[in-house]
Protein backbone atom coordinates (compact mmCIF):
# COMPACT_ATOMS: atom_id res chain seq x y z
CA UNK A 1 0.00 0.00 0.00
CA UNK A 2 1.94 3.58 -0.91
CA UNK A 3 2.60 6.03 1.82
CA UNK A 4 -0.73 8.34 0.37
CA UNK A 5 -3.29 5.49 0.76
CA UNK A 6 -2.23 4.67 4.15
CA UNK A 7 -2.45 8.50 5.16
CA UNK A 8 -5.92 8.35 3.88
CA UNK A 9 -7.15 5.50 5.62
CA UNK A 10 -5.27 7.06 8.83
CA UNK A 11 -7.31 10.17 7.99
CA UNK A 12 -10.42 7.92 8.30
CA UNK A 13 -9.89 5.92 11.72
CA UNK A 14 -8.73 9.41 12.90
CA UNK A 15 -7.49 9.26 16.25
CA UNK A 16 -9.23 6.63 18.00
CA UNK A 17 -7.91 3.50 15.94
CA UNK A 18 -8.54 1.37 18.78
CA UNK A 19 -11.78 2.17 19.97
CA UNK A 20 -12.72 1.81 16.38
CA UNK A 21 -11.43 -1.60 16.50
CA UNK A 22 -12.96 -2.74 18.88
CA UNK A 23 -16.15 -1.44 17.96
CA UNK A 24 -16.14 -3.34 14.87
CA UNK A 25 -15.39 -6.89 16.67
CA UNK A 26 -18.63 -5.82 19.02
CA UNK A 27 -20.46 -5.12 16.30
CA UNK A 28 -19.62 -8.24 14.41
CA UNK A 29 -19.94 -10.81 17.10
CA UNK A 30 -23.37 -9.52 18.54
CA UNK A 31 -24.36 -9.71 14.59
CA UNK A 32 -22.96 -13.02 14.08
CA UNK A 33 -23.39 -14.41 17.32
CA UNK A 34 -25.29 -18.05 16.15
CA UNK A 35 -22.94 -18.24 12.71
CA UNK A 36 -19.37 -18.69 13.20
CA UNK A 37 -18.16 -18.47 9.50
CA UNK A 38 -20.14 -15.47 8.42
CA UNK A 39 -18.44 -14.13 11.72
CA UNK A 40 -14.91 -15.09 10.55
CA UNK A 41 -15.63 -13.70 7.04
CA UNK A 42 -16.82 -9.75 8.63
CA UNK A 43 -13.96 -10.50 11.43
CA UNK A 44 -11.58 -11.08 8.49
CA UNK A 45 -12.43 -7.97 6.22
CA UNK A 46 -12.73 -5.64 9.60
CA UNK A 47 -8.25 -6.82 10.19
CA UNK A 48 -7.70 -6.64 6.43
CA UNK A 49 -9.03 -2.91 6.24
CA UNK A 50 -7.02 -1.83 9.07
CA UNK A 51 -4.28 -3.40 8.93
CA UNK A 52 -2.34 -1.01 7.75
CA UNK A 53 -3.36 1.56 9.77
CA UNK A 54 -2.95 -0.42 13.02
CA UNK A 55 0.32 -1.04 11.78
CA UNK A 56 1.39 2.62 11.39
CA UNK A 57 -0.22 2.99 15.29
CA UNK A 58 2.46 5.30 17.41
CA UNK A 59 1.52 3.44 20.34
CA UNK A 60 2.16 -0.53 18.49
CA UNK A 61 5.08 1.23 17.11
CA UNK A 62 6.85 1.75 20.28
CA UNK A 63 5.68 -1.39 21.87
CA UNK A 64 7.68 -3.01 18.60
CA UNK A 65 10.62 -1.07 19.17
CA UNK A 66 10.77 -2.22 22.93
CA UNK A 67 10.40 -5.85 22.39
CA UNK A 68 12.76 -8.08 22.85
CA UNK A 69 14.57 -10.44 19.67
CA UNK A 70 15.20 -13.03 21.95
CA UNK A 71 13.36 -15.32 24.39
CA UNK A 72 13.28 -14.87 28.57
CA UNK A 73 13.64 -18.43 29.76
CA UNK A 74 11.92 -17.73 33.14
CA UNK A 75 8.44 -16.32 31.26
CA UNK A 76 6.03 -17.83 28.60
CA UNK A 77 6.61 -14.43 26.41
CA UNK A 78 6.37 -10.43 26.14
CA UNK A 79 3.97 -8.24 25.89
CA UNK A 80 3.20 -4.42 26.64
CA UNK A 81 -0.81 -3.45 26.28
CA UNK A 82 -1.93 -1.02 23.51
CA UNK A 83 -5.50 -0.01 24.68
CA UNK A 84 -7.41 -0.79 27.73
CA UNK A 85 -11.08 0.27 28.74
CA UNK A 86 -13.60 -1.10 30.34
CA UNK A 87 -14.97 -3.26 27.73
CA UNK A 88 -11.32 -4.41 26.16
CA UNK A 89 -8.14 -5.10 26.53
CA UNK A 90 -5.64 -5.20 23.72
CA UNK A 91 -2.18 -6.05 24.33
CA UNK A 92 1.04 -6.71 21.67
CA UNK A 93 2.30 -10.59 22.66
CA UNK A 94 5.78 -11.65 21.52
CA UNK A 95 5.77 -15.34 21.16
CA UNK A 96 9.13 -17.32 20.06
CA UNK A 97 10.50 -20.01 18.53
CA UNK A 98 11.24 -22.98 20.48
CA UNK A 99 9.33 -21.51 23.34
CA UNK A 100 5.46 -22.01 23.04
CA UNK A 101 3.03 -19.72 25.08
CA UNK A 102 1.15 -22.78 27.20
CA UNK A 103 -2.33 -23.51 27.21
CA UNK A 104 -4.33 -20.97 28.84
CA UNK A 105 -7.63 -19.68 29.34
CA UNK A 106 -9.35 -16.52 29.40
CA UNK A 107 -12.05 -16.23 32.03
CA UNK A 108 -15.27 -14.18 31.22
CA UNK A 109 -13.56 -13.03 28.04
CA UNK A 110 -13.65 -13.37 24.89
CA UNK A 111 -11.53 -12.33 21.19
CA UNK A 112 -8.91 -12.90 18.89
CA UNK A 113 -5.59 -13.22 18.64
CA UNK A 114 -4.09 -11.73 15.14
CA UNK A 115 -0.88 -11.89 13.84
CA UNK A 116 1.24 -8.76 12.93
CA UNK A 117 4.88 -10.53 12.31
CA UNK A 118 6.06 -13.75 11.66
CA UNK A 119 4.25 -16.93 11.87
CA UNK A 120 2.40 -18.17 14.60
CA UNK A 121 0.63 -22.36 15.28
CA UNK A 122 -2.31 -22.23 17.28
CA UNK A 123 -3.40 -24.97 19.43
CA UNK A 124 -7.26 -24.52 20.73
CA UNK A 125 -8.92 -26.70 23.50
CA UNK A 126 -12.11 -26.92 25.34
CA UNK A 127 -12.50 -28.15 28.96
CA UNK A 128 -14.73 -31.45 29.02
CA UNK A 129 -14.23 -32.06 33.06
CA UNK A 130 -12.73 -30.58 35.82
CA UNK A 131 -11.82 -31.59 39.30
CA UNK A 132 -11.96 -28.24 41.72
CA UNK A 133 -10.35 -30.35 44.55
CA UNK A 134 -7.29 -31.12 42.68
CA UNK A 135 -7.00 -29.15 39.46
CA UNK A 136 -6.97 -32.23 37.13
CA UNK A 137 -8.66 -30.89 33.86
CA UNK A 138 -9.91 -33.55 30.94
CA UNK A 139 -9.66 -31.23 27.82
CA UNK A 140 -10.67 -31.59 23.96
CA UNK A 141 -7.88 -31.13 21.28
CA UNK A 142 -10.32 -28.77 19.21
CA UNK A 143 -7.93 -27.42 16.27
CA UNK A 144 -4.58 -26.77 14.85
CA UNK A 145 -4.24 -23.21 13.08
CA UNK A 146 -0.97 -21.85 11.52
CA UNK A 147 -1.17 -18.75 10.80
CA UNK A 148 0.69 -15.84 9.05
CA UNK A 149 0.60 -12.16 9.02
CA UNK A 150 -3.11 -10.76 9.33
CA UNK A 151 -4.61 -14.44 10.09
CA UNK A 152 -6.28 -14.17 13.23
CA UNK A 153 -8.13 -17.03 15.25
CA UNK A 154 -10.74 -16.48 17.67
CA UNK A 155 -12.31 -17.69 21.29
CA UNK A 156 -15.17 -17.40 23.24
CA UNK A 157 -16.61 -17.56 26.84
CA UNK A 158 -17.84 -21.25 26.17
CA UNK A 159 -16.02 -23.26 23.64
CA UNK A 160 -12.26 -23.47 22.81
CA UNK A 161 -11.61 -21.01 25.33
CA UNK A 162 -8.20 -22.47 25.65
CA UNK A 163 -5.06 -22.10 23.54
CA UNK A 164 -1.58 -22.00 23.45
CA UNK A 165 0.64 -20.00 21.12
CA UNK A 166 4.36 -21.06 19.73
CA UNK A 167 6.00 -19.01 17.24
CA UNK A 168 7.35 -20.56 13.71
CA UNK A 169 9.61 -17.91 12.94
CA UNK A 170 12.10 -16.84 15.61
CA UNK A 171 9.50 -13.98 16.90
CA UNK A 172 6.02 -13.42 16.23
CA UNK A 173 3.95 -10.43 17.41
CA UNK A 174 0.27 -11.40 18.17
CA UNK A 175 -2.40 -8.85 18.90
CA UNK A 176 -4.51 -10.10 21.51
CA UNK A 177 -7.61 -8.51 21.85
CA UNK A 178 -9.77 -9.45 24.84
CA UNK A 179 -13.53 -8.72 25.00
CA UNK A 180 -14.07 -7.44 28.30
CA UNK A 181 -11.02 -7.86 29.90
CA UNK A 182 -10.23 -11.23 30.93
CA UNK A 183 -10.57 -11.57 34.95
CA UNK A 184 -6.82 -12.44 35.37
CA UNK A 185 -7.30 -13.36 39.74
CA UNK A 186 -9.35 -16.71 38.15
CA UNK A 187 -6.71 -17.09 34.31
CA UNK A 188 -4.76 -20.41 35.01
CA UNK A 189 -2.72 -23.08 32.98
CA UNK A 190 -3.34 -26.33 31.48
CA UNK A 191 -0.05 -28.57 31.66
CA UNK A 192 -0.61 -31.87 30.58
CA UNK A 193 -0.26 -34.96 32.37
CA UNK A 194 -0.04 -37.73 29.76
CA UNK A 195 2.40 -37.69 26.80
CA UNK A 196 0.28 -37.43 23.54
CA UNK A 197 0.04 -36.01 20.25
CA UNK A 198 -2.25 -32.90 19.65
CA UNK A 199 -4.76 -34.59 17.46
CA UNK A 200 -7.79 -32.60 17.05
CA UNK A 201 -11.17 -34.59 17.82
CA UNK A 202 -9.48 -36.81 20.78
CA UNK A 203 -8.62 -36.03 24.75
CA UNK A 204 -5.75 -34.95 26.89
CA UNK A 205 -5.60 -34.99 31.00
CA UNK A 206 -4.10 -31.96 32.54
CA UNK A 207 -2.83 -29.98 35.76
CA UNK A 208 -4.53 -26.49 36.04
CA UNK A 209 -2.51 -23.92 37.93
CA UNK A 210 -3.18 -20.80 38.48
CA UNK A 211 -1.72 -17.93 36.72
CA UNK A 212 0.12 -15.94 39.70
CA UNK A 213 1.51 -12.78 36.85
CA UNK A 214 -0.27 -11.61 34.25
CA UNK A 215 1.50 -12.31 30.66
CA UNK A 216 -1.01 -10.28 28.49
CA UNK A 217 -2.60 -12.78 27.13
């Protein structure tokens, strides 16, 4: 896209490129609500049209510049949030290679997760059972996703609210977007107990701890 088409469109969003954002995935979801791939198709045009413009974002920009190339071995990635109210939460998520985000879920939230850089594989789950008294989850394997730049997936409140994010390229930037604000005192992990291939239609046992610092996503 030239340098004068990108103005224009900047021109357009004006100054609120976020709220805007978000409004659109509102919009879209509470249209869409009971038909998933007409949702993905309005989800999909909303990213492609402002792509570019998020991309050009001051605030993104910075967040980019401050990330860092390489991996922290004691944390599950990066991040730095973009936009916060009190219906969202966006955040930039660095993800790398060799170094997969685990499974996680997002209590009382829901959203995507789109990818700005790189190349991202995204694992999705559902919980079938779980044990309050000692954490042990049964899950679904739900889906496999890689995904390049401006491929998004998405979760909701009920089903394949779990995922887990691993980077194929040695970073990948994700913007997570988070529909209200996850309730991060109840987000845990899903570490499995059992040794298996992700295969999507069968089961995995897990451990779920709770998240004790929030990692953005």
């Amino acid at each position: 896209m030239s340098e004068t088409a990108q103005q224009l469109m900047t021109d357009v969003w004006g100054e609120d490129t976020w709220a805007e954002f978000v409004d659109g995935i509102h919009a879209i979801d509470e249209h869409h609500t009971d038909h998933a791939d007409d949702r993905q198709e309005a989800l999909a045009r909303l990213i492609e049209e402002m792509y570019p413009v998020l991309l050009t974002d001051p605030t993104l920009l910075q967040a980019i510049a401050s990330c860092p190339q390489s991996s922290d071995p004691t944390r599950p990635g990066w991040w730095s949030t973009l936009y916060e109210s009190a219906m969202s939460h966006i955040a930039l998520v660095a993800v790398y290679q060799g170094q997969a985000m685990p499974l996680h879920d997002h209590p009382g939230s829901h959203g995507l997760s789109v990818v700005l850089t790189g190349r991202a594989q995204v694992r999705q789950a559902s919980i079938a059972s779980l044990n309050p008294a000692n954490g042990v989850a049964q899950i679904n394997l739900d889906s496999v996703e890689k995904m390049e730049q401006q491929q998004f997936s998405w979760f909701d409140e009920s089903q394949s609210n779990l995922h887990s994010i691993e980077a194929m390229t040695p970073i990948a930037h994700i913007l997570a977007v988070h529909l209200p604000p996850i309730r991060r005192q109840e987000q845990a992990y899903y570490f499995p107990l059992e040794t298996k291939q992700w295969l999507p239609g069968t089961s995995l046992t897990t451990k779920r701890v709770r998240i004790r610092n929030n990692f953005g996503h």
